[in-house]
Protein backbone atom coordinates (compact mmCIF):
# COMPACT_ATOMS: atom_id res chain seq x y z
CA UNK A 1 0.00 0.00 0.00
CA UNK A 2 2.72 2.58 0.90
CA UNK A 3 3.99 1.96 -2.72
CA UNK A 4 1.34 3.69 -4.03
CA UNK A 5 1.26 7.75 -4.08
CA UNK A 6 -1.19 10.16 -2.78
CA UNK A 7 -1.88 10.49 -6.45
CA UNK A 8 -2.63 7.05 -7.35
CA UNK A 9 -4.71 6.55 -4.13
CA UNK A 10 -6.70 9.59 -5.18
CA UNK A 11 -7.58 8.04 -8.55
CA UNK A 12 -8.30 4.55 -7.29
CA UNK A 13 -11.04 5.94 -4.95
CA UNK A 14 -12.69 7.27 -7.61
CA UNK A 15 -14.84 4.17 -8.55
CA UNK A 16 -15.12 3.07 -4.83
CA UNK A 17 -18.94 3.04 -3.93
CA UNK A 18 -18.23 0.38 -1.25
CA UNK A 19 -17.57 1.37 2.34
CA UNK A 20 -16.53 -2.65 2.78
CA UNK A 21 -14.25 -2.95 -0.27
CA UNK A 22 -10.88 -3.67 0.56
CA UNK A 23 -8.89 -1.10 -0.91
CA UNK A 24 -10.74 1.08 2.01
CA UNK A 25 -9.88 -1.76 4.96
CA UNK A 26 -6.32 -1.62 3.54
CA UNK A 27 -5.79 2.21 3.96
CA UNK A 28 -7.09 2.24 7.25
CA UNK A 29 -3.49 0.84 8.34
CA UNK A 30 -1.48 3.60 5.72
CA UNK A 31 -0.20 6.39 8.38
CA UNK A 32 0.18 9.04 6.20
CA UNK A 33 -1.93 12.24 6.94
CA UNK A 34 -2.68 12.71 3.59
CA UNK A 35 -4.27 9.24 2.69
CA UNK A 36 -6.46 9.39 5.66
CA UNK A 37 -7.58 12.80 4.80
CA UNK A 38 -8.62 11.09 1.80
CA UNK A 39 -9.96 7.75 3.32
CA UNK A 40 -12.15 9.89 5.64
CA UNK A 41 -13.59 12.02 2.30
CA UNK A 42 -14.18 8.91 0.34
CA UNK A 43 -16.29 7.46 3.39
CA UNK A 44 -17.89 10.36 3.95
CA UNK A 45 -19.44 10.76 0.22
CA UNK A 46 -20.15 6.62 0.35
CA UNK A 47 -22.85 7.72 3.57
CA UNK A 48 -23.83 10.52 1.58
CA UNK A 49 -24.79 8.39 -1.76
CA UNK A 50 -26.15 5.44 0.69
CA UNK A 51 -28.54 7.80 1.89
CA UNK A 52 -29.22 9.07 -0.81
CA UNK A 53 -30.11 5.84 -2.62
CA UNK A 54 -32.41 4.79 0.59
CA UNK A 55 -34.39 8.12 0.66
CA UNK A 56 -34.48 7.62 -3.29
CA UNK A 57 -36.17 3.39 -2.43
CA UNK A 58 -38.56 5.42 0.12
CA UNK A 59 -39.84 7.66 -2.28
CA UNK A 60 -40.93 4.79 -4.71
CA UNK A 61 -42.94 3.28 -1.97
CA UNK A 62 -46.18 4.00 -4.17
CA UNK A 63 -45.10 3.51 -7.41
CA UNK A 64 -43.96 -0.31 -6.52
CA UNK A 65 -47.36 -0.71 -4.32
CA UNK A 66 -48.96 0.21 -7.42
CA UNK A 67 -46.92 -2.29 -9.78
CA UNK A 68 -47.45 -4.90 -6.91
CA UNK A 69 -51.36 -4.60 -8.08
CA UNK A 70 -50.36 -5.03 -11.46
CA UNK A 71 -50.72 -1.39 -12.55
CA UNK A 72 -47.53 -1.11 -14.58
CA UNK A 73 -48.30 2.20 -15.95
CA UNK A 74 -48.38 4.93 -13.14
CA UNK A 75 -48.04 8.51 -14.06
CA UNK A 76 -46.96 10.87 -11.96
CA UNK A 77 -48.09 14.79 -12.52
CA UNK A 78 -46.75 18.45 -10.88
CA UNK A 79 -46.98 22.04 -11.97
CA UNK A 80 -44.98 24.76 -11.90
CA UNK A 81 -45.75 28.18 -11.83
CA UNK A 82 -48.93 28.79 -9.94
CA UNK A 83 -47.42 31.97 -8.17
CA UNK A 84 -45.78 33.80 -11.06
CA UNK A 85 -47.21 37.41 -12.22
CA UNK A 86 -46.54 36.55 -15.89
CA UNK A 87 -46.65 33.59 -17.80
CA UNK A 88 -48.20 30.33 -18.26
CA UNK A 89 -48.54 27.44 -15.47
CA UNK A 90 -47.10 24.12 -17.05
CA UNK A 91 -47.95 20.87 -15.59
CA UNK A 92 -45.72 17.34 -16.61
CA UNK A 93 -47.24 14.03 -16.60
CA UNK A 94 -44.49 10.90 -16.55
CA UNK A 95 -44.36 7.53 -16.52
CA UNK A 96 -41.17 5.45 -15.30
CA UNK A 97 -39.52 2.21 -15.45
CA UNK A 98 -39.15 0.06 -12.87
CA UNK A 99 -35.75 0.32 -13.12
CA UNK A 100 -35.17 4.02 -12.66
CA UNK A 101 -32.41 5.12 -10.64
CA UNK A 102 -31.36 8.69 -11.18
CA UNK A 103 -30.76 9.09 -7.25
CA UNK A 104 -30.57 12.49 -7.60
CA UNK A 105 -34.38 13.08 -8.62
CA UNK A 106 -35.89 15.09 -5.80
CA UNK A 107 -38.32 18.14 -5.17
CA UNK A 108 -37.42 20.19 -8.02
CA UNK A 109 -37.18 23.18 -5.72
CA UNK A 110 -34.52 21.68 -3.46
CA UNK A 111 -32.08 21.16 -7.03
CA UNK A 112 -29.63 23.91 -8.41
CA UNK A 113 -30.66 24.92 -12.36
CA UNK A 114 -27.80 23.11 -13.53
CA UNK A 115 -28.44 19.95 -12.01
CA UNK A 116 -32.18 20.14 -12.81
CA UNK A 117 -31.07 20.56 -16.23
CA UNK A 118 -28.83 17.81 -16.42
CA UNK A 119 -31.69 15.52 -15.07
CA UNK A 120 -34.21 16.98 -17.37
CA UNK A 121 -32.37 15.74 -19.90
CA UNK A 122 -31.79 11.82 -18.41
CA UNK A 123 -35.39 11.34 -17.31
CA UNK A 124 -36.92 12.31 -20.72
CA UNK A 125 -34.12 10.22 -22.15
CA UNK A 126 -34.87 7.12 -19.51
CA UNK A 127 -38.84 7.48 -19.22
CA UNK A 128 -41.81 5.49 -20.77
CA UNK A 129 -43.56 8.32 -21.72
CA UNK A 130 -44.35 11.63 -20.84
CA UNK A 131 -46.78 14.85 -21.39
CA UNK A 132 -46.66 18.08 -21.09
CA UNK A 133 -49.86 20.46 -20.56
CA UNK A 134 -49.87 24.31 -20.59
CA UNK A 135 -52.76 26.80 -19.43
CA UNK A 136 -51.32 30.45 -20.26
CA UNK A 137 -52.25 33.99 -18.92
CA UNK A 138 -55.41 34.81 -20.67
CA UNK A 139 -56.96 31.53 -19.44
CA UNK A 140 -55.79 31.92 -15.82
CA UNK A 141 -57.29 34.83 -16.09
CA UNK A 142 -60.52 33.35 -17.03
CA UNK A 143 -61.20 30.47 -14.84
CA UNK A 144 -58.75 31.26 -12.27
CA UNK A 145 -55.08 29.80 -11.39
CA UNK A 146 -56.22 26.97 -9.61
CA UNK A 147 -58.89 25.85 -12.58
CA UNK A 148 -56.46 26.63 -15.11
CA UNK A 149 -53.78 24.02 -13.33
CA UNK A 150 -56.45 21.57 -12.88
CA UNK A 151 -56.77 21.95 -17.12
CA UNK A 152 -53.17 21.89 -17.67
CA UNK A 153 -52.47 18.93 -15.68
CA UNK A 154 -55.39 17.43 -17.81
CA UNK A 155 -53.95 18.03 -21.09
CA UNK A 156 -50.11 16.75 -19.91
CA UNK A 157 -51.56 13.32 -19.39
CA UNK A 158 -54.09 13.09 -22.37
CA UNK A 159 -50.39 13.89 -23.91
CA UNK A 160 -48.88 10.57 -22.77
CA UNK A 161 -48.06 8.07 -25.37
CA UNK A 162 -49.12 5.41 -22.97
CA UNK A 163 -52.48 5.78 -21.07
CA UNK A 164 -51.60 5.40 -17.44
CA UNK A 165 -53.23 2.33 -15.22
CA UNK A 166 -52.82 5.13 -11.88
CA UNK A 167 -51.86 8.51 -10.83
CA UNK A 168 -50.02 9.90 -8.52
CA UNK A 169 -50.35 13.71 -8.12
CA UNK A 170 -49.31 16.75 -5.97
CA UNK A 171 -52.23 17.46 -3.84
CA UNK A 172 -54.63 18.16 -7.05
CA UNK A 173 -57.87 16.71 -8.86
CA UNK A 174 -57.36 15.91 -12.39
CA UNK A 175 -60.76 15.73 -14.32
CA UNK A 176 -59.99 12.07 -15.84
CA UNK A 177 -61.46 8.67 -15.45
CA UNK A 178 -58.04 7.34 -14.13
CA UNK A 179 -57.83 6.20 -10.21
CA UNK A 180 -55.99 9.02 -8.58
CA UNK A 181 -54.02 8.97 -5.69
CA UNK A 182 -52.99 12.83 -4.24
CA UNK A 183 -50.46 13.38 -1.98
CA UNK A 184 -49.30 16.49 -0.02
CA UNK A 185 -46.34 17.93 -0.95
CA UNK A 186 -46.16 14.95 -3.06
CA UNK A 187 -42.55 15.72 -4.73
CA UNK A 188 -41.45 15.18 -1.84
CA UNK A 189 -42.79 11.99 -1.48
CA UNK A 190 -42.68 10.20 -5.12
CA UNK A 191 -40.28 9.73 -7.24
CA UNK A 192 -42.45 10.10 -10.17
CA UNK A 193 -44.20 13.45 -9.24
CA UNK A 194 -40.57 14.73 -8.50
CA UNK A 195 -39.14 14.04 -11.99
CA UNK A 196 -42.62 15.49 -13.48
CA UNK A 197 -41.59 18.45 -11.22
CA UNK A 198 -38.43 18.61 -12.32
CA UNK A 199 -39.49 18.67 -16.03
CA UNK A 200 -42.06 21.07 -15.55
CA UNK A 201 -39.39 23.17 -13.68
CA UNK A 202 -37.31 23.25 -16.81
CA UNK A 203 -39.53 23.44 -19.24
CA UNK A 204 -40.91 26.64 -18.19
CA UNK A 205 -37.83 27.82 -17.30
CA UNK A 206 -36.67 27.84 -20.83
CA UNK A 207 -40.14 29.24 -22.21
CA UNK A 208 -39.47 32.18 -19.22
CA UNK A 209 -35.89 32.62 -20.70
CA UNK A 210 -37.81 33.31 -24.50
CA UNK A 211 -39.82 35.38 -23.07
CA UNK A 212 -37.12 37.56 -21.19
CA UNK A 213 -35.51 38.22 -24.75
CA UNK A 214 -39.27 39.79 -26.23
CA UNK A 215 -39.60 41.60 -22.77
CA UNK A 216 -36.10 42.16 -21.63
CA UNK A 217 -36.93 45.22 -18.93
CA UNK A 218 -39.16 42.53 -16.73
CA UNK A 219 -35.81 40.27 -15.75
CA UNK A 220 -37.31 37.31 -16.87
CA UNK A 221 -34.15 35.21 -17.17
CA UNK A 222 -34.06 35.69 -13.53
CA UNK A 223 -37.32 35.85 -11.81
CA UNK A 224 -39.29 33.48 -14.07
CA UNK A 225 -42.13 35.81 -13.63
CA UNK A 226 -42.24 36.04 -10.14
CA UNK A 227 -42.92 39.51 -8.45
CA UNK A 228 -39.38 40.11 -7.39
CA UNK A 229 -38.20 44.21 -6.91
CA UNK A 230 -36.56 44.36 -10.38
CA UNK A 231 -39.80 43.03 -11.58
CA UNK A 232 -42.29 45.41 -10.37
CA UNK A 233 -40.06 48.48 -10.63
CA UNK A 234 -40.99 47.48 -14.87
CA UNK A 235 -44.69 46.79 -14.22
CA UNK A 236 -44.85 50.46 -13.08
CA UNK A 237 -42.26 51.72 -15.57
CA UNK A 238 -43.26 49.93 -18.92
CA UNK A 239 -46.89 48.50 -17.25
CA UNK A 240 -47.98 45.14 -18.19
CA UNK A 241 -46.93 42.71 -21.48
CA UNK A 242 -49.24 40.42 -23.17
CA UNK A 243 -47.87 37.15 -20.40
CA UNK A 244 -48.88 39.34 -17.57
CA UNK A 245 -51.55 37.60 -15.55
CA UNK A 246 -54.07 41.29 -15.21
CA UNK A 247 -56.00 39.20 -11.99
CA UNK A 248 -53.24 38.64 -10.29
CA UNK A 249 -53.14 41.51 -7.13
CA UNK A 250 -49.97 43.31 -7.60
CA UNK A 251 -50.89 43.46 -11.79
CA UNK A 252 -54.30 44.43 -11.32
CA UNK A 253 -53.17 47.32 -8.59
CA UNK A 254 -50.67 48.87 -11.15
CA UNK A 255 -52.16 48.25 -14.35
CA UNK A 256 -55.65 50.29 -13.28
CA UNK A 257 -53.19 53.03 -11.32
């Protein structure tokens, strides 16, 4: 073992995922400072990815009840952007394997833009099938946010490929002959709602970002249409665009000023 450099050590941990593999028991005895530094790093991230793997087995608790029945087919369905000033709400429908194991799927909210990008792209890539449904401004402002969320998470399932056997959804009604089961803060709690999260999450994201380069003074590309400073400041300055949701409070107050 004391052959080996600091170097060498460092790259042979690098495909270690096994607190019990030997190479670990067998650096235990090495007395240099620096390979115990590295010993104690290595076991530190193993814990890390062991938890996350069993949170990950928790939060498919329904889907494999579900397949247990024989219902092979479960979607699960978020939304994103219920709070925004401007722009549309977008809801995701999804369907999984039974083999999925992106770990890192979580509440889309608790993910850094980068890595919810980078997952985006490896659940649409890994899934059965999945929808996506949009209700924009002008019919929020008709039937209300919650209605219009209730229509969009509608249309992202009638968009499935694959008509679902169940559903699993974030605290929400879907108007659809399919046995639904809603869960509180259910991103949290299923792996399939939080990749449909996720891909909501990114999906209006980017639609935000096209619509920050036709209405540049609103700081889109950084507030996704929520009522931040920068965003209000233009609302009074330049009033409302054609996104702008003209029911929501803060709109309505400054638009009829």
């Amino acid at each position: 073992m004391s052959k080996l450099t600091i170097s060498e050590i460092k790259a042979k941990l690098v495909s270690i995922n096994n607190l019990d593999d030997s190479f670990l028991v067998d650096l235990q005895s090495d007395s240099r400072v620096g390979v115990q530094k590295l010993l104690k790093a290595k076991q530190i991230q193993i814990n890390k990815l062991n938890q996350l793997k069993n949170e990950f087995k928790k939060r498919f608790n329904y889907e494999n009840n579900f397949w247990s029945q024989g219902k092979n087919m479960v979607a699960g369905v978020d939304e994103v952007g219920r709070g925004p000033l401007a722009g549309p709400v977008v809801s995701c429908a999804i369907i999984l394997p039974h083999d999925f194991d992106l770990y890192q799927v979580n509440d889309s909210k608790q993910l850094s833009p980068k890595i919810r990008q980078l997952l985006y792209d490896k659940i649409l890539n890994e899934c059965i099938a999945y929808g996506i449904g949009i209700a924009d401004n002008h019919l929020i402002d008709k039937i209300n946010i919650y209605e219009a969320t209730r229509v969009a998470m509608k249309q992202a399932v009638n968009n499935l490929e694959v008509k679902p056997d169940e559903i699993i959804v974030d605290a929400m009604d879907i108007d659809l002959p399919i046995h639904q089961t809603k869960l509180i803060k259910g991103d949290a709690k299923s792996i399939s709602i939080s990749a449909a999260s996720i891909v909501a999450k990114v999906y209006r994201d980017n639609l935000m970002d096209k619509y920050a380069q036709m209405y540049p003074e609103y700081d889109f590309i950084h507030n996704a249409g929520y009522g931040t400073k920068k965003h209000l400041s233009a609302l009074k300055e330049f009033g409302a665009t054609p996104i702008h949701r003209k029911t929501f409070s803060p709109v309505t107050k400054i638009i009829n000023n």
